[in-house]
Protein backbone atom coordinates (compact mmCIF):
# COMPACT_ATOMS: atom_id res chain seq x y z
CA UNK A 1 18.41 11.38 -2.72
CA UNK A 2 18.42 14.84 -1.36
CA UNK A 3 19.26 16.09 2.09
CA UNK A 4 15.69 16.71 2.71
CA UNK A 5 14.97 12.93 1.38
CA UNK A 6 17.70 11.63 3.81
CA UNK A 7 16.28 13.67 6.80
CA UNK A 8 12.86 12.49 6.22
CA UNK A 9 13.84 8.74 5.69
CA UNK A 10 15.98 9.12 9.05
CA UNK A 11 13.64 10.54 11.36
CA UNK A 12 10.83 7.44 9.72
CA UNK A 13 13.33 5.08 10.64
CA UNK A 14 14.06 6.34 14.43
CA UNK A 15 10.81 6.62 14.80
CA UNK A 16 10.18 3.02 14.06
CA UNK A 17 12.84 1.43 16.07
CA UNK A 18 11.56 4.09 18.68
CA UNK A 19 8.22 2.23 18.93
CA UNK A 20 10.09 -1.47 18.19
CA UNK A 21 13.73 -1.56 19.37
CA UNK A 22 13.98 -5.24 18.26
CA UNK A 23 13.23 -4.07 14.10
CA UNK A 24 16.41 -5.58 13.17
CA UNK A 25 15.61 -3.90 9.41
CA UNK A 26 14.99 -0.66 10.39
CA UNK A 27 18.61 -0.44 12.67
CA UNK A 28 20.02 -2.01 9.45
CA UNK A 29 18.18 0.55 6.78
CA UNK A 30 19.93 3.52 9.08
CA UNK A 31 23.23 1.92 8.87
CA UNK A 32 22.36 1.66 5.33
CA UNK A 33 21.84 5.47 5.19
CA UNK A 34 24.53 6.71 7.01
CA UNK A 35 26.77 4.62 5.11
CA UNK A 36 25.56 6.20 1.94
CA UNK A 37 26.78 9.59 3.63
CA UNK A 38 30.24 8.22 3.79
CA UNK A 39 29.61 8.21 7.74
CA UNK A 40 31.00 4.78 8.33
CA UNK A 41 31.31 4.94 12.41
CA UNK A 42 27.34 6.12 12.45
CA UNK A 43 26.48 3.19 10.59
CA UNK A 44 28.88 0.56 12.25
CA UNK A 45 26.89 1.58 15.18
CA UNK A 46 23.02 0.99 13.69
CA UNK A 47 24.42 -2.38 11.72
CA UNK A 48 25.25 -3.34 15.66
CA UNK A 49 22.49 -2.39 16.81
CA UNK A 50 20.45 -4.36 14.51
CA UNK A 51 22.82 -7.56 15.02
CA UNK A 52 21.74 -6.66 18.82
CA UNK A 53 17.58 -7.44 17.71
CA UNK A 54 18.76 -10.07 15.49
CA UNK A 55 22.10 -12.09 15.92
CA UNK A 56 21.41 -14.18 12.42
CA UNK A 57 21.26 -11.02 10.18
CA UNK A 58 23.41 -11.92 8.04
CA UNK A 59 23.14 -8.58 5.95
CA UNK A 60 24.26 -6.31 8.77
CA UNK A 61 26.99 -8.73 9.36
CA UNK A 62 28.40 -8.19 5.38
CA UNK A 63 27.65 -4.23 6.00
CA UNK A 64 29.36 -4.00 9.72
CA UNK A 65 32.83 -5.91 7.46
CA UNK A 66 32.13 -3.53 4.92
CA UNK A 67 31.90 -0.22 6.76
CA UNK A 68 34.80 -1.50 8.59
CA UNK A 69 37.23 -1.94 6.10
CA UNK A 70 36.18 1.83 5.29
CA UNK A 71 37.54 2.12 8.76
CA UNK A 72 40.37 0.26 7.99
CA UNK A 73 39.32 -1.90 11.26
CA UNK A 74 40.30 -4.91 8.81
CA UNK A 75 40.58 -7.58 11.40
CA UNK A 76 36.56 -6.78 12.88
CA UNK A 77 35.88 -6.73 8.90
CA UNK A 78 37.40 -10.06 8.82
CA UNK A 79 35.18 -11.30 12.14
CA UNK A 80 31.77 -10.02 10.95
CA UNK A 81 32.67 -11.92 7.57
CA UNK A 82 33.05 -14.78 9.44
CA UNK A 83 29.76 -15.22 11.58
């Protein structure tokens, strides 16, 4: 994917939880983006949010650990694997 590919798919997906703040997929597909970026905070941030709309997303649960061990926040990794 290209900058210009990442923009676009960004601004679709604020858009979206713009009009539905509870689209637990759309929070999780930004995380998903940002964490392709290497921006692991950013995306720590929309996994939450998406665990926020949905507390039994499991997905966002594995990608919050994961970004965190980026982090090297290995004790949150270790919670979010948990739940």
């Amino acid at each position: 994917m290209n900058q210009g590919d990442w923009m676009k798919a960004q601004k679709a997906l604020t858009n979206a939880v713009s009009i539905r703040p509870k689209y637990a997929a759309a929070w999780y597909m930004q995380g998903q983006l940002w964490e392709k970026q290497g921006k692991y905070t950013k995306a720590i941030e929309q996994y939450t949010q998406a665990l926020q709309a949905n507390d039994r997303y499991k997905e966002a649960y594995y990608a919050r650990g994961m970004a965190r061990i980026q982090l090297g926040e290995l004790a949150e990794a270790l919670e979010d694997f948990s739940t």
